[in-house]
Protein backbone atom coordinates (compact mmCIF):
# COMPACT_ATOMS: atom_id res chain seq x y z
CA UNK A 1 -20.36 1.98 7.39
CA UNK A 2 -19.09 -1.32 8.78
CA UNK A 3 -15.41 -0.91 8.16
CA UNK A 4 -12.87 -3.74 8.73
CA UNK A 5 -9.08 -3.24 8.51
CA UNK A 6 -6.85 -5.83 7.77
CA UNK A 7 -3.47 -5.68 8.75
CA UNK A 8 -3.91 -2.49 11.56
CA UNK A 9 0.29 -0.95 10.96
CA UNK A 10 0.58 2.72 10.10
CA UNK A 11 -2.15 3.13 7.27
CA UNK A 12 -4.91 0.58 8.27
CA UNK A 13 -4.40 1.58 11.97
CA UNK A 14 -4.33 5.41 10.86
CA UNK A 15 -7.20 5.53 8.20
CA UNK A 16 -8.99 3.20 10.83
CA UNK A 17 -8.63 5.21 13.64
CA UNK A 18 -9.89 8.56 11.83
CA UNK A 19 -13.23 6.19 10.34
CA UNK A 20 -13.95 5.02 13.90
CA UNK A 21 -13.56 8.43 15.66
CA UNK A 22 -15.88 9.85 12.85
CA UNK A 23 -18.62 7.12 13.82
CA UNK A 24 -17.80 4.26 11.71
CA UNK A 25 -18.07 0.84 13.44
CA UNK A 26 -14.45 -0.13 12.86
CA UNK A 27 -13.26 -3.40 13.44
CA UNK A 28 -9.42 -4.26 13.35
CA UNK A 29 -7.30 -7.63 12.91
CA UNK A 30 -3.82 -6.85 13.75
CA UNK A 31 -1.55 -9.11 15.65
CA UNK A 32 1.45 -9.96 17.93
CA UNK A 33 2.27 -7.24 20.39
CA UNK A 34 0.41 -4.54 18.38
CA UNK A 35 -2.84 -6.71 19.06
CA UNK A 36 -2.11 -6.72 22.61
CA UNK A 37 -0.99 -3.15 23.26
CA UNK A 38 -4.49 -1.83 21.48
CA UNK A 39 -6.96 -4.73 23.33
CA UNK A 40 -4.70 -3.60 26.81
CA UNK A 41 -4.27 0.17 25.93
CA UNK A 42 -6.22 1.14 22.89
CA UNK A 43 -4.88 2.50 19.65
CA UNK A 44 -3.06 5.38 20.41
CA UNK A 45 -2.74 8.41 17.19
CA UNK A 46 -0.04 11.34 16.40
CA UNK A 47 -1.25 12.72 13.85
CA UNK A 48 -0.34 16.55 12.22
CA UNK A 49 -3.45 16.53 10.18
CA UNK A 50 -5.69 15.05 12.90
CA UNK A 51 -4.09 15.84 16.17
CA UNK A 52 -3.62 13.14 18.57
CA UNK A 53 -6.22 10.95 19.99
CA UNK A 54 -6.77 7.66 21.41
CA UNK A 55 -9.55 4.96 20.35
CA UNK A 56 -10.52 1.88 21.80
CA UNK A 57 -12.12 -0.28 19.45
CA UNK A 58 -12.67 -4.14 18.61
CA UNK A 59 -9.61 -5.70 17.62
CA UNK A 60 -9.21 -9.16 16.97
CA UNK A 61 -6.85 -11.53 15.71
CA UNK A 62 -9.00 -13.35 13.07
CA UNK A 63 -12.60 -12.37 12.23
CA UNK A 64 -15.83 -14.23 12.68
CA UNK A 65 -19.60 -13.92 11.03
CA UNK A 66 -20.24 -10.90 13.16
CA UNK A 67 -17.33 -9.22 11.42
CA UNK A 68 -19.25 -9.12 8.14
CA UNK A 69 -18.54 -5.81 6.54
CA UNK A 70 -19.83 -3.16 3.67
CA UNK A 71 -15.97 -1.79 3.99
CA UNK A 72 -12.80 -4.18 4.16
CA UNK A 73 -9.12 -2.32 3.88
CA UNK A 74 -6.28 -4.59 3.38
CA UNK A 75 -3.15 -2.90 4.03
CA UNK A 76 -0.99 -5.92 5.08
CA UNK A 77 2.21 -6.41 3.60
CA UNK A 78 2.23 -8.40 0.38
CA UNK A 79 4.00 -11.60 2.09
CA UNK A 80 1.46 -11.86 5.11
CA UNK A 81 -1.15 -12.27 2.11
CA UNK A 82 -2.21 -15.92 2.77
CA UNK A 83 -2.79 -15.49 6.44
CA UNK A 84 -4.93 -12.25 6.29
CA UNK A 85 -6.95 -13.84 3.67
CA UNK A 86 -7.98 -16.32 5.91
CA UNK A 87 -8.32 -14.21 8.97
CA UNK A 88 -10.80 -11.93 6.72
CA UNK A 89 -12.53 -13.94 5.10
CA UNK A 90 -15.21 -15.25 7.51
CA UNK A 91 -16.71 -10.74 7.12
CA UNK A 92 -16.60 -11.12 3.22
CA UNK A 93 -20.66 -11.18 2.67
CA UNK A 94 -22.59 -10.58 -0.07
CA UNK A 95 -22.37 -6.53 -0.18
CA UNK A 96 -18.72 -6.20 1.04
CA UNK A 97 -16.36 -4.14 -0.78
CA UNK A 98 -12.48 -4.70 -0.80
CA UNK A 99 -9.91 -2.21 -1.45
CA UNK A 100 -6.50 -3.32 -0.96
CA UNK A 101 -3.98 -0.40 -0.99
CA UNK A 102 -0.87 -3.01 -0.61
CA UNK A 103 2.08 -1.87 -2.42
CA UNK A 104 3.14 -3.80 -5.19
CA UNK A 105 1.63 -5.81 -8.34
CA UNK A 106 -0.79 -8.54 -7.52
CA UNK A 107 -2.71 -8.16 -4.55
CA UNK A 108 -5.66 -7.25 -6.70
CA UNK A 109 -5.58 -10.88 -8.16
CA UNK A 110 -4.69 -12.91 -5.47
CA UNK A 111 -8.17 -10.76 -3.19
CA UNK A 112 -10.54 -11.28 -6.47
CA UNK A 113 -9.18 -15.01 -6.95
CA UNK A 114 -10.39 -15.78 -3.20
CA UNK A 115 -13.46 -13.62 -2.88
CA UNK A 116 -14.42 -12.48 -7.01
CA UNK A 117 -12.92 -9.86 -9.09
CA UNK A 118 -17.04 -8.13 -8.58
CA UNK A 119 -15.37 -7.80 -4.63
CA UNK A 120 -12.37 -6.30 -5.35
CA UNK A 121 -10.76 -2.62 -5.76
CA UNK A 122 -7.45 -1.61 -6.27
CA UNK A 123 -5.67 1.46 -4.83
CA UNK A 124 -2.75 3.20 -4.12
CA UNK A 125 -2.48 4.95 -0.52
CA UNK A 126 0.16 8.07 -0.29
CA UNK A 127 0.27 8.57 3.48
CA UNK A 128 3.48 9.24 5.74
CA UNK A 129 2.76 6.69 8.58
CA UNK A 130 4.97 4.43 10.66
CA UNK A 131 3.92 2.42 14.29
CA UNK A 132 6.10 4.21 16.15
CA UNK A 133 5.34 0.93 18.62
CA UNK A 134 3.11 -1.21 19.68
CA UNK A 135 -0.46 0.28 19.86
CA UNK A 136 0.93 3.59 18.73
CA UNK A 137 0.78 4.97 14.99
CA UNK A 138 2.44 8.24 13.89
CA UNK A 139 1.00 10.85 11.31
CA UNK A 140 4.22 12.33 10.16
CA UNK A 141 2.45 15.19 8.22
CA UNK A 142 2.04 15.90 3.89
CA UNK A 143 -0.48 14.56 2.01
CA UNK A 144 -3.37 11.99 2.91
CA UNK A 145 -4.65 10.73 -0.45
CA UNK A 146 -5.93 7.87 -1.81
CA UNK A 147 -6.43 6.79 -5.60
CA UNK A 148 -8.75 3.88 -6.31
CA UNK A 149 -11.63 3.10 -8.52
CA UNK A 150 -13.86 1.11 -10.45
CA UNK A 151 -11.65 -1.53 -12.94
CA UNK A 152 -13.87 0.55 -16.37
CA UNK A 153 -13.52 4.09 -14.40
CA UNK A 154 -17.41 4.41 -13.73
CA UNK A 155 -17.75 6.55 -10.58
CA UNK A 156 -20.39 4.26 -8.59
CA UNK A 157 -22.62 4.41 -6.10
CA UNK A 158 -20.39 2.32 -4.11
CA UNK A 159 -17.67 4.15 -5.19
CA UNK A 160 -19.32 7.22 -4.33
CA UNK A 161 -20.17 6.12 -0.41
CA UNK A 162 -16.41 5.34 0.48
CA UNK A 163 -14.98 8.54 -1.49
CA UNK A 164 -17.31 10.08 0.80
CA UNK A 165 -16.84 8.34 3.87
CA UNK A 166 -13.22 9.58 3.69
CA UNK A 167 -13.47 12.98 2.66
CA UNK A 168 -15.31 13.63 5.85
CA UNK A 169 -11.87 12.36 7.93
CA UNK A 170 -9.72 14.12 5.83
CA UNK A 171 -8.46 12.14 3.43
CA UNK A 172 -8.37 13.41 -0.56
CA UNK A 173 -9.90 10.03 -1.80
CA UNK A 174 -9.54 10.47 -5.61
CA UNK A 175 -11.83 8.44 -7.62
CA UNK A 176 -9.13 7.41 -10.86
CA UNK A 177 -10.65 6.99 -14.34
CA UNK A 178 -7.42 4.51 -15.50
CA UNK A 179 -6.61 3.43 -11.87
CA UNK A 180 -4.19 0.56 -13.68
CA UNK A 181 -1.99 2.97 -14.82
CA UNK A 182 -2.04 4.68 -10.82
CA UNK A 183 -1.30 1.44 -9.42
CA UNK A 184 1.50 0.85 -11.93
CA UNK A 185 3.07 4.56 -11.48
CA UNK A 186 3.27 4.25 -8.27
CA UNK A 187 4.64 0.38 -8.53
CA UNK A 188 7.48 1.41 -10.73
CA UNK A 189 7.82 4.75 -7.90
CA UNK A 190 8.73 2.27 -5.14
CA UNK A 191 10.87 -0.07 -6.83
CA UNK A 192 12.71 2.86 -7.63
CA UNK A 193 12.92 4.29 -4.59
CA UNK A 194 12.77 0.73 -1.92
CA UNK A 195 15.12 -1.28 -3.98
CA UNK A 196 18.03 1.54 -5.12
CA UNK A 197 17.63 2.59 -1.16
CA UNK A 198 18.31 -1.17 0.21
CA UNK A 199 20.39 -2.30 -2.29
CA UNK A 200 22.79 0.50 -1.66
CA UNK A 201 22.38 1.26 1.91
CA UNK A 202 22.26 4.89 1.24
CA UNK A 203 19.47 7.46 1.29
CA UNK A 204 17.47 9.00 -1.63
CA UNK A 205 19.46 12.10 -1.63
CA UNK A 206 22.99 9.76 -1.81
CA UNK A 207 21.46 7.79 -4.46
CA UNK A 208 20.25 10.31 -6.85
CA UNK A 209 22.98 12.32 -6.10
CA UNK A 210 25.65 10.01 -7.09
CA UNK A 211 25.30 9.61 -11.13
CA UNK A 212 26.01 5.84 -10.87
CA UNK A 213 23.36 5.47 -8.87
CA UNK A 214 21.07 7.62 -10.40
CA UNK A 215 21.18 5.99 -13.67
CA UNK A 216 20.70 2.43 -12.38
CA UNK A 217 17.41 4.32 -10.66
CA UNK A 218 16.13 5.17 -14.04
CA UNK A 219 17.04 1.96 -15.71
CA UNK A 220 14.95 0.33 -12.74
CA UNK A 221 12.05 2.72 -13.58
CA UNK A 222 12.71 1.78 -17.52
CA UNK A 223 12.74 -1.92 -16.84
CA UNK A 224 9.32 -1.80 -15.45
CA UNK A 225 7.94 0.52 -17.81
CA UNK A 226 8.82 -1.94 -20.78
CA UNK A 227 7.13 -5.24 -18.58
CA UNK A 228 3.87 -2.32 -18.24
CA UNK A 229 3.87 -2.03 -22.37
CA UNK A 230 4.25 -5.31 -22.49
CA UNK A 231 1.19 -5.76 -20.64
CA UNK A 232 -0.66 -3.01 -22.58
CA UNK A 233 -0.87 -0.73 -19.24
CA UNK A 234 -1.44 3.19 -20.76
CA UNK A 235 1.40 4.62 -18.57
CA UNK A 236 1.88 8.48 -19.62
CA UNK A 237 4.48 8.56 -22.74
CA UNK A 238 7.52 9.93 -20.52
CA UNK A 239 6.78 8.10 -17.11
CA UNK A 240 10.27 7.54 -16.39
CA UNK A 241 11.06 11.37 -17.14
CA UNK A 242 8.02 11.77 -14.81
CA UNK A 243 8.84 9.76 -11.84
CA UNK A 244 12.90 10.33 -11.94
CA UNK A 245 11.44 14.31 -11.56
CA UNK A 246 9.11 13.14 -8.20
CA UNK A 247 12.14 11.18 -6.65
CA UNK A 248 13.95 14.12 -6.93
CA UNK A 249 11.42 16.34 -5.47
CA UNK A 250 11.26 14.26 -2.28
CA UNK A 251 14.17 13.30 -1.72
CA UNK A 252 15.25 15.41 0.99
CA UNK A 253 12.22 13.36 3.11
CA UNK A 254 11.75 10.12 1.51
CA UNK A 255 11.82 7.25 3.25
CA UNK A 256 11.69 3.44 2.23
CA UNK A 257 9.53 1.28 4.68
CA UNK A 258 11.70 -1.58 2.78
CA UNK A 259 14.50 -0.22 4.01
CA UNK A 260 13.61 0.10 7.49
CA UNK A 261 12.25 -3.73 7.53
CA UNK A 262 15.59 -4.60 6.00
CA UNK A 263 17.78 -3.20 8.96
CA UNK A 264 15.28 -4.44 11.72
CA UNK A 265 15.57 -8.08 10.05
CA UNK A 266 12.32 -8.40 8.97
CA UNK A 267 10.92 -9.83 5.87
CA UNK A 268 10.84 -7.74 2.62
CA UNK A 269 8.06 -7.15 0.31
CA UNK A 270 10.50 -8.15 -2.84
CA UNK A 271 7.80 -10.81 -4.47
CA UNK A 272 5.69 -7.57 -5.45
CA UNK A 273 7.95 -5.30 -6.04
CA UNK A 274 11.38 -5.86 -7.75
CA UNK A 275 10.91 -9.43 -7.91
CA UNK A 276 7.54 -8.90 -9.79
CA UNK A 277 9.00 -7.12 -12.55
CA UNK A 278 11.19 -9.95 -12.97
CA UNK A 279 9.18 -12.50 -12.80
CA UNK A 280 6.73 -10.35 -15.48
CA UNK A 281 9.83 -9.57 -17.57
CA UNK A 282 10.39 -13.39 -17.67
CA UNK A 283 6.80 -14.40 -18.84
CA UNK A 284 6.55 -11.18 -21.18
CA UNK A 285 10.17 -11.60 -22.77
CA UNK A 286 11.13 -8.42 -21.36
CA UNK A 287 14.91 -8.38 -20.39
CA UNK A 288 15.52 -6.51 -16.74
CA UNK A 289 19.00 -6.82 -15.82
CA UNK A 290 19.24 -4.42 -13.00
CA UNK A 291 15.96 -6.27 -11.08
CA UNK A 292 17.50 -9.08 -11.52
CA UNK A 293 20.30 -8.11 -9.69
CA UNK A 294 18.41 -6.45 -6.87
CA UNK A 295 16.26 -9.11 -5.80
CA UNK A 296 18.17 -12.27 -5.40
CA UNK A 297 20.75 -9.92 -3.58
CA UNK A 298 17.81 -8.57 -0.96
CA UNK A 299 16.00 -11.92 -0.95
């Protein structure tokens, strides 16, 4: 396939990197010192699961008509979405595929409002990545999975072709029959985990260890679960239950990307996270309190 990634950090430049070493005529957009360490030195991978390798493919800063592709992964974050839309959208033809696999609530709209919903997947990604720096992306090791699928659950042919296409790299692409209520579960996961984390400084063992701080974890989870019934999303009856029990699970190894942007100074992806519950809690009628407090407070 003709893959291009949008936004080229730890999961576009990983899943990328694995696509173009497999074959796949890979194109990246990616910027700032990242763009120039990969056109200078290519894009260096450590990877457990894939070993470590080095690739040196087409990057560019904003794509053109040759760019046009079957494949298009948008993995910026959710506040560079304006830019990369325009940097993209001159390889959006009429057989192109989008999957964004942004965190957060929205992305989905905002891709199908510029290109058409017919365009546009959602997914979730569950990879332990980071740029360790510029040009260089770590595998940290755990699962490589990704969740996405058709908006009515059909498994199509299109479908199909990408599940495929990332089987063979190693990645457990799971084609979802309700892939709403994956997005939202793993929404509600991560403003769990991102905002508790930054809001209190702390790791996920300090905050779910600490019962003060455990409970205002579940009452974020419960805030966004009411907005979700609100909005008629099918989450599982005890999704809170559920996701307090997988924050506890990992908690020894979590880490919050949030967090790490929020002590390097960098912009935070609060508008589709925390901040989007409030702002759906506002439209829906749907009181969330604790939110509230976290994202004015991060902002």
């Amino acid at each position: 396939m003709k893959i291009l990634i949008v936004g080229s950090g730890g999961v576009g430049g990983y899943l990328g990197a694995v696509l173009h070493r497999n074959g796949h005529d890979v194109t990246f957009i990616a910027r700032g010192k990242h763009l120039e360490a990969i056109r200078t030195g290519g894009l260096q991978i450590e990877s457990v699961a894939s070993g470590n390798f080095i690739i040196c493919p087409t990057v560019l800063k904003k794509a053109d008509a040759s760019c046009e592709a079957d494949l298009i992964l948008f993995c910026v974050k959710g506040y560079d979405n304006p830019g990369a839309v325009e940097a993209m959208s001159s390889a959006v033809g009429e057989g192109t595929t989008i999957i964004t696999l942004q965190n957060g609530i929205g992305s989905g709209d905002e891709l199908a409002g510029a290109f058409g919903c017919q365009k546009v997947l959602v997914g979730a990604a569950y990879i332990g990545v980071a740029v360790k720096m510029p040009g260089t992306v770590v595998e940290l090791g755990g699962e490589i999975r990704i969740v996405s699928g058709e908006s009515d659950g059909l498994e199509t042919p299109r479908v199909q072709k990408i599940r495929d296409a990332m089987v063979d790299v190693g990645v457990d692409f799971v084609v979802s029959p309700r892939v709403d209520v994956d997005i939202w579960s793993k929404f509600l996961f991560i403003c769990a985990l991102s905002g508790m984390m930054c809001i209190t400084g702390g790791t996920l063992v300090e905050v779910l260890d600490t019962m003060e701080t455990s409970i205002l974890t579940r009452r974020v989870l419960s805030e966004g679960e009411e907005v979700a019934r609100a909005k008629d999303i099918g989450l599982p009856v005890d999704v809170v239950g559920d996701l307090m029990l997988s924050l506890e699970d990992g908690k020894q190894t979590s880490m919050s990307s949030m967090q790490v942007d929020l002590k390097n100074g960098k912009p935070l992806e609060l508008d589709v996270l925390n901040g989007a519950i409030v702002r759906m809690g506002k439209e829906l009628g749907v009181e969330t309190p604790i939110n509230e407090f976290i994202t004015p407070c991060l902002t």
